[in-house]
Protein backbone atom coordinates (compact mmCIF):
# COMPACT_ATOMS: atom_id res chain seq x y z
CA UNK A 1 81.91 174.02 124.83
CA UNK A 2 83.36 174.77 128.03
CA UNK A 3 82.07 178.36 130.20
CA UNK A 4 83.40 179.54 133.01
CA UNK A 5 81.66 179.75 136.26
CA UNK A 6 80.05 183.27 135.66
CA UNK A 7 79.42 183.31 132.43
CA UNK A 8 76.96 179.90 133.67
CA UNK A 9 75.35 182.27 135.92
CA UNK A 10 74.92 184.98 132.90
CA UNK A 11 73.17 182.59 131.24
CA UNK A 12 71.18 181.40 133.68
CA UNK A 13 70.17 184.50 134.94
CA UNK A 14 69.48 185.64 131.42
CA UNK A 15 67.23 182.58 130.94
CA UNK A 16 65.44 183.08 134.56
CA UNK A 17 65.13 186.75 134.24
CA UNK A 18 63.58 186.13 130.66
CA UNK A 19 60.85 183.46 132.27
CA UNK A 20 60.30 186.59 134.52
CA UNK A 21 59.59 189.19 132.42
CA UNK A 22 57.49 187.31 130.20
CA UNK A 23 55.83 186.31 133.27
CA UNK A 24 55.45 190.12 134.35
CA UNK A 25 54.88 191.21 130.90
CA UNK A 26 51.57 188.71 130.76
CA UNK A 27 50.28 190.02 134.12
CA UNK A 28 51.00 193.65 133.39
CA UNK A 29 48.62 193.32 129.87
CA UNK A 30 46.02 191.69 131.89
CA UNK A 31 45.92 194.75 134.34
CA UNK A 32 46.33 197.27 131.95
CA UNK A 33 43.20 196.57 129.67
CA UNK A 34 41.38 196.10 133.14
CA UNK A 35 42.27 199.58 134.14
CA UNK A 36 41.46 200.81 130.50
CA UNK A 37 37.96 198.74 130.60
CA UNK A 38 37.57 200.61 133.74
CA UNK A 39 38.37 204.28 132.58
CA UNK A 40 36.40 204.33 129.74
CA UNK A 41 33.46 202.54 131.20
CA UNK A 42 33.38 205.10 133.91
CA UNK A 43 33.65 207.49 130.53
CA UNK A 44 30.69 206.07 129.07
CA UNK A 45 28.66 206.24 132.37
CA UNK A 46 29.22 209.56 132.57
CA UNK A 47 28.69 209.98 128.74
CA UNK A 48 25.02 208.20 129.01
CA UNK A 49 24.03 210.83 132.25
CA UNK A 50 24.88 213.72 129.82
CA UNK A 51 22.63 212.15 126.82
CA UNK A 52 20.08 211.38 128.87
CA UNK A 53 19.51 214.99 130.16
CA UNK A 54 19.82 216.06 126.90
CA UNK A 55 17.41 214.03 125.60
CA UNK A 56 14.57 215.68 128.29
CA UNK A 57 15.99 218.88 127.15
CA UNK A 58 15.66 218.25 123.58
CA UNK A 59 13.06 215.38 122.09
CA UNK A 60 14.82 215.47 118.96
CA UNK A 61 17.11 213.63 119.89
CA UNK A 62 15.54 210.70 120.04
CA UNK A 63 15.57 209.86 116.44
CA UNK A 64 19.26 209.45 116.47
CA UNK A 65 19.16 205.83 115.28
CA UNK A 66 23.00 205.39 114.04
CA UNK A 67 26.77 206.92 115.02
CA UNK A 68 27.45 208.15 111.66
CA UNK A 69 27.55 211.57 113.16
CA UNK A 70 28.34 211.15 117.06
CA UNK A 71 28.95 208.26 119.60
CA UNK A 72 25.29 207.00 120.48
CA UNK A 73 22.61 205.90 119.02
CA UNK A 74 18.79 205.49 120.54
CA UNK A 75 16.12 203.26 119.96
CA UNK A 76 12.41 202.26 120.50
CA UNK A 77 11.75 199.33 122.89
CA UNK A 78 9.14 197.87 124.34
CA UNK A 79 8.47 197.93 127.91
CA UNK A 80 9.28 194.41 128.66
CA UNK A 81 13.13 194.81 127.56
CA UNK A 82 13.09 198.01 129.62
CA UNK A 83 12.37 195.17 132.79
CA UNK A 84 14.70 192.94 132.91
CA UNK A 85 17.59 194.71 131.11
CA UNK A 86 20.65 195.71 133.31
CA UNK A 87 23.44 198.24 131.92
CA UNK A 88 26.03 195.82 129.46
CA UNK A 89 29.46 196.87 128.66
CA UNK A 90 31.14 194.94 125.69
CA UNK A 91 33.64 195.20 123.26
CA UNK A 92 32.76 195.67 118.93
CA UNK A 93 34.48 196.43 116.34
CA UNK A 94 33.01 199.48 113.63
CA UNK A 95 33.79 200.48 110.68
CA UNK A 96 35.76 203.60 110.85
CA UNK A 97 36.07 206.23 107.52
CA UNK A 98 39.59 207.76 108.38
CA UNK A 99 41.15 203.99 109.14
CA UNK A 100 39.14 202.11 106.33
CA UNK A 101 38.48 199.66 108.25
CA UNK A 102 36.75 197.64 111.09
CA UNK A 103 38.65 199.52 115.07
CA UNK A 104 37.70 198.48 118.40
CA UNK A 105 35.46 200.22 120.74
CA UNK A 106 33.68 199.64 123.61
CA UNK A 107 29.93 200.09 123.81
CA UNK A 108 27.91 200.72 126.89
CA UNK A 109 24.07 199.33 126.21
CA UNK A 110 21.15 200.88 128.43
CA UNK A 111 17.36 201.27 128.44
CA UNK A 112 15.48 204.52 130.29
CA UNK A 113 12.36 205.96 129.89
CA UNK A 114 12.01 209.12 127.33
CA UNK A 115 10.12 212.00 128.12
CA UNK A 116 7.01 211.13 126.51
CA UNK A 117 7.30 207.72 128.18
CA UNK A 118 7.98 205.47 125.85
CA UNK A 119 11.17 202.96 126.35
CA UNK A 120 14.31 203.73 124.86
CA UNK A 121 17.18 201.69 124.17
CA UNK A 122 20.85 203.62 123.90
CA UNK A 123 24.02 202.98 122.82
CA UNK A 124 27.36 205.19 123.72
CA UNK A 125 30.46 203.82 122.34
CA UNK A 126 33.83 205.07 122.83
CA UNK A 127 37.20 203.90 120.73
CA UNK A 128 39.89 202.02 122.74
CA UNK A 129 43.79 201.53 121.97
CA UNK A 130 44.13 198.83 119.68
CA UNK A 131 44.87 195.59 121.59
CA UNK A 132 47.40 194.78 118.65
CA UNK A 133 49.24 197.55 118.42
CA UNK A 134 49.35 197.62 122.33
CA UNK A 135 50.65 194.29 122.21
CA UNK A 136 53.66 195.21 120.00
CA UNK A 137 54.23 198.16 121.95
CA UNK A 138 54.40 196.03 124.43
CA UNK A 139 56.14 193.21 123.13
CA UNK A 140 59.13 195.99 121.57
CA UNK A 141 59.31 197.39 125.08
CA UNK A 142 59.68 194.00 126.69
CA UNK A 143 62.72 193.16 124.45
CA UNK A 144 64.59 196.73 124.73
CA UNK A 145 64.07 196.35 128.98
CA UNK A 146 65.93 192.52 128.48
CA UNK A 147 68.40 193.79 126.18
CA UNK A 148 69.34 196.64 128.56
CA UNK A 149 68.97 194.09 131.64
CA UNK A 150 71.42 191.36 129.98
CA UNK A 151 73.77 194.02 128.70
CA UNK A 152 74.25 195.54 132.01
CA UNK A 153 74.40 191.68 133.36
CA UNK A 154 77.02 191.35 131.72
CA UNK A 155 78.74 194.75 132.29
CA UNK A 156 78.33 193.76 136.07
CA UNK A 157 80.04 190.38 135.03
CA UNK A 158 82.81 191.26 133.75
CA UNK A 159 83.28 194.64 135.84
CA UNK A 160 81.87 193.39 139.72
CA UNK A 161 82.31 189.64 139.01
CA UNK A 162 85.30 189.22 137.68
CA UNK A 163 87.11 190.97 140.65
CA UNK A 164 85.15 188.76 142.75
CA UNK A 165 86.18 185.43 141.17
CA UNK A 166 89.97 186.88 140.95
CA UNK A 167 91.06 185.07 143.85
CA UNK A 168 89.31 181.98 142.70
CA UNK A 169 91.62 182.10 139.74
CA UNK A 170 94.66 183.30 141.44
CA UNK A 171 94.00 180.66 143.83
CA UNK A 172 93.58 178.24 140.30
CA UNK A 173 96.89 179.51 138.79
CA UNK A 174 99.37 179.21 142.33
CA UNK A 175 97.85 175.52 142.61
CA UNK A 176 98.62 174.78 138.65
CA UNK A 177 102.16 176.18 139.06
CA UNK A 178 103.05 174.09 142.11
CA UNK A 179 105.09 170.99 142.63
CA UNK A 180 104.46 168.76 145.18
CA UNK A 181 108.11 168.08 145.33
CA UNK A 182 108.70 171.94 146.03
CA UNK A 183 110.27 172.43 149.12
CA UNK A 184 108.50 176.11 150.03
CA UNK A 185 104.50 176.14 150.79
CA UNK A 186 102.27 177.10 148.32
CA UNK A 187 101.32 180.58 148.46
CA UNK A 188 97.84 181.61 147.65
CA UNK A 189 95.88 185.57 147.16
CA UNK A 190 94.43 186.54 150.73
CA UNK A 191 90.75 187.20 150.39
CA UNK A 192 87.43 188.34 151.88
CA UNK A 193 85.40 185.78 149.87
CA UNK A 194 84.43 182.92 153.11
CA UNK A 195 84.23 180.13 150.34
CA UNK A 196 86.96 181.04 148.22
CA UNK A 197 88.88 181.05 152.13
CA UNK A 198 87.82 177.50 152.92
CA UNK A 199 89.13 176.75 149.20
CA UNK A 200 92.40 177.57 149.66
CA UNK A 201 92.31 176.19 153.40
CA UNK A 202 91.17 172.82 152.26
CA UNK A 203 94.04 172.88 149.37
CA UNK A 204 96.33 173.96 152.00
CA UNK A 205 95.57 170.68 153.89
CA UNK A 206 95.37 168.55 150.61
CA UNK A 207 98.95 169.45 149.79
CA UNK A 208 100.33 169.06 152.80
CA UNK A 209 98.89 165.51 153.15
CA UNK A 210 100.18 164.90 149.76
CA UNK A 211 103.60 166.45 150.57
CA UNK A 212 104.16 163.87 153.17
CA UNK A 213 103.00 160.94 151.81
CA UNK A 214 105.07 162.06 149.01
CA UNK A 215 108.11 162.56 150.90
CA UNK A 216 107.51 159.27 152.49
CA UNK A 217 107.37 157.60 149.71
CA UNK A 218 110.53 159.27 148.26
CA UNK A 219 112.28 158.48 151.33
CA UNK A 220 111.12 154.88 151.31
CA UNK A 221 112.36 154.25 147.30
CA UNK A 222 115.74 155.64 148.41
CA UNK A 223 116.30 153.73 151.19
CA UNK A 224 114.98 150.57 149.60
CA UNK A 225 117.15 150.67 146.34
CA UNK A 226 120.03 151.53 148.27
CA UNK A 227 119.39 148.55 150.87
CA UNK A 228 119.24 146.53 147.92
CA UNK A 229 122.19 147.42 146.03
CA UNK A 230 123.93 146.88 148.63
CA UNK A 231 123.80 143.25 148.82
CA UNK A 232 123.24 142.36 145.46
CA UNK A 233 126.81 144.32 144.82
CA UNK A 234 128.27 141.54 147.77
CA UNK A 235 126.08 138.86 146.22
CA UNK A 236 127.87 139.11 142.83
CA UNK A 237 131.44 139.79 144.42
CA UNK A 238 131.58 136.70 146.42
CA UNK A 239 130.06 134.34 143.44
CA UNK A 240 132.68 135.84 141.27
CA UNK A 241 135.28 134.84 144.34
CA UNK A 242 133.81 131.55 144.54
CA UNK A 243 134.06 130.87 140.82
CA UNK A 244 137.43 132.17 140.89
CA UNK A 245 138.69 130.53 143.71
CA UNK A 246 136.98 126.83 143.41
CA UNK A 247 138.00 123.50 141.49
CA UNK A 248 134.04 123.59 140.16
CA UNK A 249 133.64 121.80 136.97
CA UNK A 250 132.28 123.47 133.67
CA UNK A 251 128.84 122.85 134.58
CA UNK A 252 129.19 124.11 138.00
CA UNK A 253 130.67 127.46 136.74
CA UNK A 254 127.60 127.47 134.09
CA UNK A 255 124.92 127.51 137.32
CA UNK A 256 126.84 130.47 138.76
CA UNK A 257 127.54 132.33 136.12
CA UNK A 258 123.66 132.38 135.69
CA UNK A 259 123.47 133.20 139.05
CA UNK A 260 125.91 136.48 138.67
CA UNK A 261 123.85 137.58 134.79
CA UNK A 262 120.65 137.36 136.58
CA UNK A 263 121.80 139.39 139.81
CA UNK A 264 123.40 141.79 137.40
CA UNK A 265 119.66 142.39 135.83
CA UNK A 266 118.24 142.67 139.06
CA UNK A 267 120.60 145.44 140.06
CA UNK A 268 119.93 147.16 136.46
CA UNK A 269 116.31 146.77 137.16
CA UNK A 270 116.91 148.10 140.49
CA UNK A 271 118.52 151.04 138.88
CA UNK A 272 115.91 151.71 136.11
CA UNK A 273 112.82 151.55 138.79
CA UNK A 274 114.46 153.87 141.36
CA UNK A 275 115.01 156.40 137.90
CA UNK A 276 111.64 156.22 136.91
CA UNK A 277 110.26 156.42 140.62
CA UNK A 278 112.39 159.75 140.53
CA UNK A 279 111.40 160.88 136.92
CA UNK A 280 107.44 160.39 137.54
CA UNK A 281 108.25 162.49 141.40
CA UNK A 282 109.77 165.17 139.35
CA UNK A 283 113.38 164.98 141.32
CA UNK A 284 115.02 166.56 138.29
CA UNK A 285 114.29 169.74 139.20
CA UNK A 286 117.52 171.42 137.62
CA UNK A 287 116.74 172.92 133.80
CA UNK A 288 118.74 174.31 131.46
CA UNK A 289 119.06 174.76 127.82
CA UNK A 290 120.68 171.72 126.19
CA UNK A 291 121.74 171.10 122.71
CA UNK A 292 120.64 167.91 121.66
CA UNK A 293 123.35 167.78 119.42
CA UNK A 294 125.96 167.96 121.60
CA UNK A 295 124.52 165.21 123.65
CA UNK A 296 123.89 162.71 120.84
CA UNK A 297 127.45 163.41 119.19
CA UNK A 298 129.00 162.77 122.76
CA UNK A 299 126.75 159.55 122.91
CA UNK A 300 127.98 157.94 119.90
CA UNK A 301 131.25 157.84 120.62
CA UNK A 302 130.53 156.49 124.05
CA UNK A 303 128.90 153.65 121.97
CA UNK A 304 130.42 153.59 119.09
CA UNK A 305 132.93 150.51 120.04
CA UNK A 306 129.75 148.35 121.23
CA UNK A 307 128.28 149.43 117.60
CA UNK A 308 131.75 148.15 116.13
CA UNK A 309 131.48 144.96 118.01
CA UNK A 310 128.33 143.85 117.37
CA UNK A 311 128.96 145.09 113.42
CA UNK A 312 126.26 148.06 113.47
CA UNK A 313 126.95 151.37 111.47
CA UNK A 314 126.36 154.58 113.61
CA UNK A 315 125.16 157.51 111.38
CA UNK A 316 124.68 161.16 112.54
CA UNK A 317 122.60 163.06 110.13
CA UNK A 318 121.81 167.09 110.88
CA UNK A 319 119.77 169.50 109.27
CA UNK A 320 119.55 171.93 111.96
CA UNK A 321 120.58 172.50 115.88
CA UNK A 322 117.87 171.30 118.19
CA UNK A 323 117.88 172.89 121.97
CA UNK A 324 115.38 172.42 124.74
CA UNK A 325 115.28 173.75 128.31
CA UNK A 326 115.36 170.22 130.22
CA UNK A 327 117.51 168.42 132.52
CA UNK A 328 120.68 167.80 131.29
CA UNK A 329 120.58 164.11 133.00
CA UNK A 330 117.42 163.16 131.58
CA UNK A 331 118.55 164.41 128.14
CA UNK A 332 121.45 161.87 128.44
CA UNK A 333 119.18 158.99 129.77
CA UNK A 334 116.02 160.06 127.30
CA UNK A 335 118.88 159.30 124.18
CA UNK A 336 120.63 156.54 125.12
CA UNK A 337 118.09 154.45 126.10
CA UNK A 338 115.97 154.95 122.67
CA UNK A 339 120.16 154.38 120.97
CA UNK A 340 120.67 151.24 122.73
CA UNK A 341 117.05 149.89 122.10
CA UNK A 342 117.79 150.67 118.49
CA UNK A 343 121.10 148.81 119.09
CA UNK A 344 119.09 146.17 120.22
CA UNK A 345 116.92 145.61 117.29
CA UNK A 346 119.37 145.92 114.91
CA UNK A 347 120.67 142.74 113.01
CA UNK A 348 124.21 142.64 112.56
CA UNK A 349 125.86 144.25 109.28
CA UNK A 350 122.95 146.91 109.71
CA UNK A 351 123.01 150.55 110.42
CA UNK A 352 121.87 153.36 112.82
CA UNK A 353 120.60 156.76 111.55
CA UNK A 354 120.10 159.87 113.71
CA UNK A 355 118.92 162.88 112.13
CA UNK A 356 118.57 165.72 113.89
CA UNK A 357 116.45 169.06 112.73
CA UNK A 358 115.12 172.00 115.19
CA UNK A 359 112.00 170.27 116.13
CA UNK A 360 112.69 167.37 116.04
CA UNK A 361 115.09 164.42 116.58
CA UNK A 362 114.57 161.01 114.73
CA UNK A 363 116.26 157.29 115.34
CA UNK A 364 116.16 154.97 112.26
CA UNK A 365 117.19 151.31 112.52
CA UNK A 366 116.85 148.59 110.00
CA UNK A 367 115.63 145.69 111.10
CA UNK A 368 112.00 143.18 111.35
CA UNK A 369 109.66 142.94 112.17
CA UNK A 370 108.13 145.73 113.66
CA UNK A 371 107.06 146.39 116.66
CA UNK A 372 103.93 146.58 118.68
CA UNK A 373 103.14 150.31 118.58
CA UNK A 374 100.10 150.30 120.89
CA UNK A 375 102.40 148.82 124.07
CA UNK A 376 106.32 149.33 122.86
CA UNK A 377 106.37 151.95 125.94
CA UNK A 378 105.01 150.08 128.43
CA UNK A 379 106.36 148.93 131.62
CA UNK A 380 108.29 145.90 131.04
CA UNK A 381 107.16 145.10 127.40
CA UNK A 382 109.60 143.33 125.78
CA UNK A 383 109.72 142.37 121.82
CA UNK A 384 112.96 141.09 121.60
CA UNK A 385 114.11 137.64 124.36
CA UNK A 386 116.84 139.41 125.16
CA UNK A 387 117.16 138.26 128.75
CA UNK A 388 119.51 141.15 129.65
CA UNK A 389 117.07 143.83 128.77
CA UNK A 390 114.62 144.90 132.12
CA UNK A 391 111.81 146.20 129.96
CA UNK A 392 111.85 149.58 131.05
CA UNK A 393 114.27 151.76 128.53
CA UNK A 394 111.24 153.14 126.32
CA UNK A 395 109.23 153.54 129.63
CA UNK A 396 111.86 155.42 130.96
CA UNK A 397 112.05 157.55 127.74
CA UNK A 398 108.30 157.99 127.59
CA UNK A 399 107.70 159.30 131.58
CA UNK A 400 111.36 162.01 130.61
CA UNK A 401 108.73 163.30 127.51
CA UNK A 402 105.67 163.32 129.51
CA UNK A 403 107.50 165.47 132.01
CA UNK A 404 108.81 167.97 129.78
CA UNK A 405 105.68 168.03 127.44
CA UNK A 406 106.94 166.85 124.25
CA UNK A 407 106.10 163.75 122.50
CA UNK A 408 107.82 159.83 121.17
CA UNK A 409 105.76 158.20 118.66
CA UNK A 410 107.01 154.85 116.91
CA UNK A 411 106.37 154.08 113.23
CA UNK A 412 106.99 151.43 110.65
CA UNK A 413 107.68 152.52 107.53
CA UNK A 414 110.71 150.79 105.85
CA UNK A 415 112.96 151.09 109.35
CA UNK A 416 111.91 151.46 112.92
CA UNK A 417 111.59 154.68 113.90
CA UNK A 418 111.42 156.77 117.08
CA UNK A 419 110.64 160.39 116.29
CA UNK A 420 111.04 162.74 119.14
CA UNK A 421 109.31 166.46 118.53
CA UNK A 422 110.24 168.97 120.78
């Protein structure tokens, strides 16, 4: 699936700024039980001062051997503990009767001399958060900050972002629209973007290059198909004269009769290649809606007496008026070349059947075998050796639907058939 340029960076901001957080989150635990640690071992410090003086104040005390009833407990040692011990602080779990069950604490361990001086060891613990439930509460809080960070992201996106990449699409949708064949410049969105600028400046330059090269080329197809007609038209004349006018023998007249048929293809070819140079330019630039009916009627009679010559039936079959916005030239050309290929194919004593509905436009011919689907449009494919035919009808008919956007497909099923959808 296909995303557009911000949404990418959405998403990978919304990975990166997930990496981050997690990140954050991690580092912000760590310090957080350290500064807890800290407070309530400062707590217990001051907690073990208190007991202590207590303790000198009141010897009872001293026989507090459990925390059933407050948070220390004291101890008997013997001396030698009392010298090497230093002041522990560690974490335990006990048993608590209002949870039912084992909580954490943290339990400062020290050793001082009672006032009858013997050694005693004590123990002041004091409960901490639960590390667990700090962790969800933690781990909840996390998610509810991304979720509010992405959905704002995306807010921004659509809100900040999108007016920023505006002229990037404006700038997409004048380029999309534009023919190089136009004659006025392309016209794109001013903006303050510098990169979107240098976009349109480059395209600017692209086009123009492209523009002359084009009109170079145009210029050079013109003038070289109408160099050439010109003396292949001269060509033909004076062999015709020369035939005409000469005591050549049968044979003679054979050669230049060849001569004239195969100059006569090479002007036709000359024709076709010069249309399809100007079909795949896009030199048809005048549209208009055209009924396909009209057309095909007006073709058939043009060609009905070569269908009566060569013994072909010409059948117009409609189940609905077809019209589509096109040149009306190309409309012409498009339907007589796919009629006279079907002429072509078509054994004599057959027939020829049009049918025409909205969408689309059909030509059925009998005839075998069929043909090869996979090339039948290319350049200069020819399955018939007809020697008259330059190979370029159906590729004429398939650049006319590749400029309009409709499609030709060729099937076999009892007939040949060209099926034209619109």
């Amino acid at each position: 699936m296909k995303l557009k340029l911000h949404n990418y960076t959405v998403l990978y901001l919304s990975g990166a700024l997930f990496l981050v957080l997690s990140i954050w989150a991690a580092i912000f635990y760590i310090n957080m039980i350290d500064e807890i640690h800290d407070s309530i071992d400062d707590g217990l410090n001051n907690s073990k001062i208190l007991i202590i003086n207590k303790v000198f104040e009141d010897s009872s005390l001293l026989h507090k051997d459990n925390f059933l009833e407050s948070n220390y407990r004291i101890r008997e040692v013997e001396k030698e503990q009392y010298l090497d011990f230093r002041d522990t602080f560690a974490d335990t779990l006990l048993y608590t009767e209002y949870e039912e069950d084992y909580e954490p604490f943290r339990m400062l361990t020290t050793i001082f001399v009672g006032p009858n001086g013997k050694y005693y060891k004590l123990r002041v613990i004091s409960s901490m958060v639960e590390e667990d439930d700090l962790i969800e509460d933690l781990l909840y809080s996390l998610l509810w900050l991304y979720l509010v960070l992405i959905v704002s992201m995306v807010a921004v996106n659509y809100l900040l972002l999108g007016r920023i990449w505006r002229s990037f699409y404006s700038t997409l949708k004048a380029v999309r629209g534009y023919k190089i064949s136009d004659k006025q410049d392309i016209q794109f969105e001013k903006t303050r973007v510098q990169e979107f600028s240098r976009l349109q400046e480059t395209l600017n330059d692209l086009i123009r290059s492209n523009k002359e090269v084009f009109q170079a080329q145009k210029q050079f197809i013109e003038n070289a198909a109408h160099e050439l007609q010109t003396p292949l038209a001269i060509s033909i004349n004076k062999l015709e004269l020369l035939a005409e006018k000469s005591n050549f023998g049968d044979e003679q007249l054979q050669q230049i009769g060849a001569v004239i048929g195969n100059l006569e293809r090479l002007t036709r070819l000359n024709r076709s290649l010069l249309l399809l140079s100007k079909i795949d330019n896009r030199q048809f630039d005048e549209s208009e809606p055209v009924e396909m009916n009209a057309v095909i009627h007006k073709l058939c009679e043009d060609l009905e007496e070569l269908a009566d010559y060569r013994n072909i039936r010409l059948l117009t079959e409609e189940s609905g008026t077809c019209t589509y916005t096109m040149n009306r030239t190309l409309a012409e050309v498009l339907f007589t070349n796919l009629i006279k290929n079907a002429l072509t194919h078509t054994e004599p004593g057959g027939e020829i059947r049009i049918h025409i509905e909205e969408k689309r436009i059909y030509i059925e011919n009998s005839g075998a075998p069929a043909l090869d689907a996979s090339r039948i449009f290319q350049r200069f494919y020819k399955a018939s050796g007809e020697n008259s035919s330059t190979g370029l009808g159906l590729a004429i008919v398939k650049s006319i639907s590749d400029v309009y956007g409709f499609s030709i497909t060729y099937t076999y099923p009892e007939a040949h058939r060209f099926s034209v959808y619109f």
